[in-house]
C-alpha atoms as a PDB file:
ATOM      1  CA  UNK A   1     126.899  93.225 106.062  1.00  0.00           C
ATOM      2  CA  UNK A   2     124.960  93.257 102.381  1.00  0.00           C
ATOM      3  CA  UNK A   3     121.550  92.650 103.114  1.00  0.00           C
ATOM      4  CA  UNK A   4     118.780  91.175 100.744  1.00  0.00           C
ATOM      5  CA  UNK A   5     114.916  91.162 101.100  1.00  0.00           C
ATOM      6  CA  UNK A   6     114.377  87.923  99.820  1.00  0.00           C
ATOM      7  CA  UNK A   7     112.024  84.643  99.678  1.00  0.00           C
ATOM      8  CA  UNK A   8     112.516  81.759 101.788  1.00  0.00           C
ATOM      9  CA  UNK A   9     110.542  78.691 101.188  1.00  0.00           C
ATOM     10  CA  UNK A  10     108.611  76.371 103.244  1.00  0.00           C
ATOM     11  CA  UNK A  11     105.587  74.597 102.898  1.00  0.00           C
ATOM     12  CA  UNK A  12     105.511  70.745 101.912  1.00  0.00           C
ATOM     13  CA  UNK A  13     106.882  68.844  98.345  1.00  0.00           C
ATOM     14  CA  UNK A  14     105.370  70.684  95.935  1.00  0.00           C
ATOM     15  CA  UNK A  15     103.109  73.147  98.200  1.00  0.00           C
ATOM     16  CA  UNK A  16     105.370  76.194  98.198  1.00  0.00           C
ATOM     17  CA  UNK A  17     104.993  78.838 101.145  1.00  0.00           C
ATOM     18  CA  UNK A  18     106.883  81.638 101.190  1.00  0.00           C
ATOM     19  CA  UNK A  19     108.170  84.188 103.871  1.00  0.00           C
ATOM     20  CA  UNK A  20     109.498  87.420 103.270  1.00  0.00           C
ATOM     21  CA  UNK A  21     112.374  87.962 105.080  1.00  0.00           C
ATOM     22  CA  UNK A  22     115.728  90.248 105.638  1.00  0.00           C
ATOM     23  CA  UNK A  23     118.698  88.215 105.320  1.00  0.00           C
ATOM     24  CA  UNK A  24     122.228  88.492 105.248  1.00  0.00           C
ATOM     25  CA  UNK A  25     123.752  87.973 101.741  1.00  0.00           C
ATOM     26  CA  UNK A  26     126.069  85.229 102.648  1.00  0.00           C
ATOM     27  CA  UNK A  27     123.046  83.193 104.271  1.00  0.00           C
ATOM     28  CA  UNK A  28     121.555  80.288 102.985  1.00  0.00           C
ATOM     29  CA  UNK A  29     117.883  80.610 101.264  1.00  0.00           C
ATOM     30  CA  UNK A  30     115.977  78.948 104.015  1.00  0.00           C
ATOM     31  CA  UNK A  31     118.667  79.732 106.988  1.00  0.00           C
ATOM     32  CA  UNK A  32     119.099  82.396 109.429  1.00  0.00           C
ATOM     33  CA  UNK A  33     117.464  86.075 108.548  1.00  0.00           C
ATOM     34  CA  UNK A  34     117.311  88.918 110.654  1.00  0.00           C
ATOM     35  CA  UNK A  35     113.586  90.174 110.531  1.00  0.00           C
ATOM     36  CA  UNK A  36     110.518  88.416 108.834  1.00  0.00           C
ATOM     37  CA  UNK A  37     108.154  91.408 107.318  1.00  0.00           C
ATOM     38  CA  UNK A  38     105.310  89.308 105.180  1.00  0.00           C
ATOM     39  CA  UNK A  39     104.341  86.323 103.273  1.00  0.00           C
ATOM     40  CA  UNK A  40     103.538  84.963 100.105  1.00  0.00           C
ATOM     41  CA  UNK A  41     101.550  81.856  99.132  1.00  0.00           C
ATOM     42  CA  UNK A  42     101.573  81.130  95.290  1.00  0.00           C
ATOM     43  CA  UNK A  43      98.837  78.750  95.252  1.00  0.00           C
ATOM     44  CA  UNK A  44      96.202  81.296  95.914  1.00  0.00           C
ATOM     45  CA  UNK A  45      94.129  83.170  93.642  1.00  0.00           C
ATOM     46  CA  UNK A  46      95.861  86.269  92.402  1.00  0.00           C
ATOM     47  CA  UNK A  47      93.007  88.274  93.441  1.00  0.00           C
ATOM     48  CA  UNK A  48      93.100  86.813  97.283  1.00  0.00           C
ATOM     49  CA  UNK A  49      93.718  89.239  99.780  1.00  0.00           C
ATOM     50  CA  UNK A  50      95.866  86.801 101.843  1.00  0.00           C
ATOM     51  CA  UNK A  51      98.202  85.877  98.994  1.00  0.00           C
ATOM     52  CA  UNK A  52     100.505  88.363 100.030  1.00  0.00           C
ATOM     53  CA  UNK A  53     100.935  90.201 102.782  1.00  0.00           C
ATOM     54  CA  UNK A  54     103.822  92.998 103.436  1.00  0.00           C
ATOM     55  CA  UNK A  55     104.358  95.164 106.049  1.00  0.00           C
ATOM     56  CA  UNK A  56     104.740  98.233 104.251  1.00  0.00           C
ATOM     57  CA  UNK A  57     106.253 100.124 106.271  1.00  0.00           C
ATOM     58  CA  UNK A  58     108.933  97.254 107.124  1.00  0.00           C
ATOM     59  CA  UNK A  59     109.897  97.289 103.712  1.00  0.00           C
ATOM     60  CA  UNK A  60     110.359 101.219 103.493  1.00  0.00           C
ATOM     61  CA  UNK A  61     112.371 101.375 106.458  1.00  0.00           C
ATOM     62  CA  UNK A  62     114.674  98.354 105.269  1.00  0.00           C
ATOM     63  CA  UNK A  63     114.966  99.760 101.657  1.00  0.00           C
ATOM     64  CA  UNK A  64     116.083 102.658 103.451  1.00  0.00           C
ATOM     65  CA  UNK A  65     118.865 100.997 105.185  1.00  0.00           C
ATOM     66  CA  UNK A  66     120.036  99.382 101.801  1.00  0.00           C
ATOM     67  CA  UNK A  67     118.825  96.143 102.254  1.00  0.00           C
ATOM     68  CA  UNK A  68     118.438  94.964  98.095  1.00  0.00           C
ATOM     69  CA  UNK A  69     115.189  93.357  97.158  1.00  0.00           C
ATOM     70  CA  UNK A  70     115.739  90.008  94.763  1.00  0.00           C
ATOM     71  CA  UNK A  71     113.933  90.283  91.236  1.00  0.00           C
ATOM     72  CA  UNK A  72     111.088  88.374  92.785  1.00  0.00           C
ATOM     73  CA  UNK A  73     110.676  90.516  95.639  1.00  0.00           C
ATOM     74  CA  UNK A  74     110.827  93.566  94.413  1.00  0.00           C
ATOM     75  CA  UNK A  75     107.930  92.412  91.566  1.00  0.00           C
ATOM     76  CA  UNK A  76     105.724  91.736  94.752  1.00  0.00           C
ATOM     77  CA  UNK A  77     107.111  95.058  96.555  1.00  0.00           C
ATOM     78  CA  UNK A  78     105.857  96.905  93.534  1.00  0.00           C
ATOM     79  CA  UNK A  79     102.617  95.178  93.762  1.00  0.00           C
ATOM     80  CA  UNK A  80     102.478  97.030  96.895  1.00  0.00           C
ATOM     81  CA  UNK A  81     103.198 100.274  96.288  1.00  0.00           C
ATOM     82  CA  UNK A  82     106.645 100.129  97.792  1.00  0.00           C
ATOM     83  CA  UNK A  83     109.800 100.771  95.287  1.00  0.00           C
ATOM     84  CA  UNK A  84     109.896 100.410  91.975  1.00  0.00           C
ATOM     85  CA  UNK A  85     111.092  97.950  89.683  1.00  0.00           C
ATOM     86  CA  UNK A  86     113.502  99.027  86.872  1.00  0.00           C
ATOM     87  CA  UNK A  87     112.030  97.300  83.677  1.00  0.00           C
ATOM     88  CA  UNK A  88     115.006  94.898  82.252  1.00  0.00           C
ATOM     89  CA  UNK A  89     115.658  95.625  78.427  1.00  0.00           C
ATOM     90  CA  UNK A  90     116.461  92.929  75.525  1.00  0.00           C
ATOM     91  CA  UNK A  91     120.256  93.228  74.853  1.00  0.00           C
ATOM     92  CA  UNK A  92     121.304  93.095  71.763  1.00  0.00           C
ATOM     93  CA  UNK A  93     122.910  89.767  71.753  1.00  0.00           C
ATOM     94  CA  UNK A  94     119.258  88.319  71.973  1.00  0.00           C
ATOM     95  CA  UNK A  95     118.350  90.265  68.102  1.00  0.00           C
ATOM     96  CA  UNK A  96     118.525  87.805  65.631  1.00  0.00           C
ATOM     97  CA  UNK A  97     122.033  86.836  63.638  1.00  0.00           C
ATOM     98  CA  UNK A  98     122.923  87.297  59.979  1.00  0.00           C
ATOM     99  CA  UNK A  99     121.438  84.482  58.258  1.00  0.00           C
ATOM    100  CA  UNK A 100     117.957  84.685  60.420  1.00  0.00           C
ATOM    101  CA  UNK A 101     117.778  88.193  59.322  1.00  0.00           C
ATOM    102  CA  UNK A 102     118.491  86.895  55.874  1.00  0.00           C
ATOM    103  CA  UNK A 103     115.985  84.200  55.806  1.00  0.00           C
ATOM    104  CA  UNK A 104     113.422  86.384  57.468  1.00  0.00           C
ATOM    105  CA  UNK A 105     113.921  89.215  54.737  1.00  0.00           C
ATOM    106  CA  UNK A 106     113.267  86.142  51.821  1.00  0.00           C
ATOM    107  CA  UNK A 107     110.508  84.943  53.748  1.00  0.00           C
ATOM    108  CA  UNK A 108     108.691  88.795  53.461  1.00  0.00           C
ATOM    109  CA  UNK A 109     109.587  89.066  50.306  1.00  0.00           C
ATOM    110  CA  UNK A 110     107.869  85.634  48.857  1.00  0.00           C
ATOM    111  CA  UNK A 111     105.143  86.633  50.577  1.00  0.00           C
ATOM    112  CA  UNK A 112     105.014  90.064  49.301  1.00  0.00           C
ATOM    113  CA  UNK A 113     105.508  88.542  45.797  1.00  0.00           C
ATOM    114  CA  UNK A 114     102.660  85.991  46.666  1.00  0.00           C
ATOM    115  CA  UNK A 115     100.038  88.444  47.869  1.00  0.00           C
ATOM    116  CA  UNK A 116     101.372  90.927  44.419  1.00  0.00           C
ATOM    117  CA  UNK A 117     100.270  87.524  41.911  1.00  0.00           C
ATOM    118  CA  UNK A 118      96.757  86.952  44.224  1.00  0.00           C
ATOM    119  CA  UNK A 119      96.021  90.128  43.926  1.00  0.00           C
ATOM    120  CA  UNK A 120      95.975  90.505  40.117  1.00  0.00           C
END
């Protein structure tokens, strides 16, 4: 069983609430979950001290088990001072193509050329 510390949602339409729970994988978001350890409530202040609340020690222990934090979680688990979250780098399919490179480069170099005429 592949287990994920992850959010589930209540609160009303448009008034999120969150839970943090441990859930099996194959569960749905807001279904069955095996042990509750905090919650989160977005609408707060970020510097309120009920905004989120984690057992600690909770988390340790599951993280210890295996259980895998979502991206979200683990942002708020970090918050904490439990785990840390690996940074995510730009891949290189994101770097711009050919012809923006190329229109860049002419773009620098008219204004190179434009700040060389002001300038005399």
């Amino acid at each position: 069983m592949s287990l994920k510390i992850r959010l589930s949602r209540g609160g009303a339409k448009k008034r999120p609430f969150y839970r943090i729970v441990i859930a099996d994988a194959r569960m749905p978001r807001d279904g069955r979950f095996v042990e509750r350890i905090g919650t989160f409530d977005p609408l707060k202040a970020k510097d309120a001290a009920d905004r989120l609340v984690i057992d600690a020690e909770k988390a340790k222990a599951w993280l210890a088990k295996g259980a895998q934090p979502t991206d979200r979680v683990a942002r708020l688990l970090e918050t904490v001072g439990v785990g840390h979250r690996a940074a995510h780098s730009n891949p290189e399919k994101a770097k711009p193509k050919k012809k923006a490179q190329e229109r860049a480069a002419a773009a620098a170099a008219a204004e190179a050329a434009a700040a060389t005429a002001s300038a005399e």
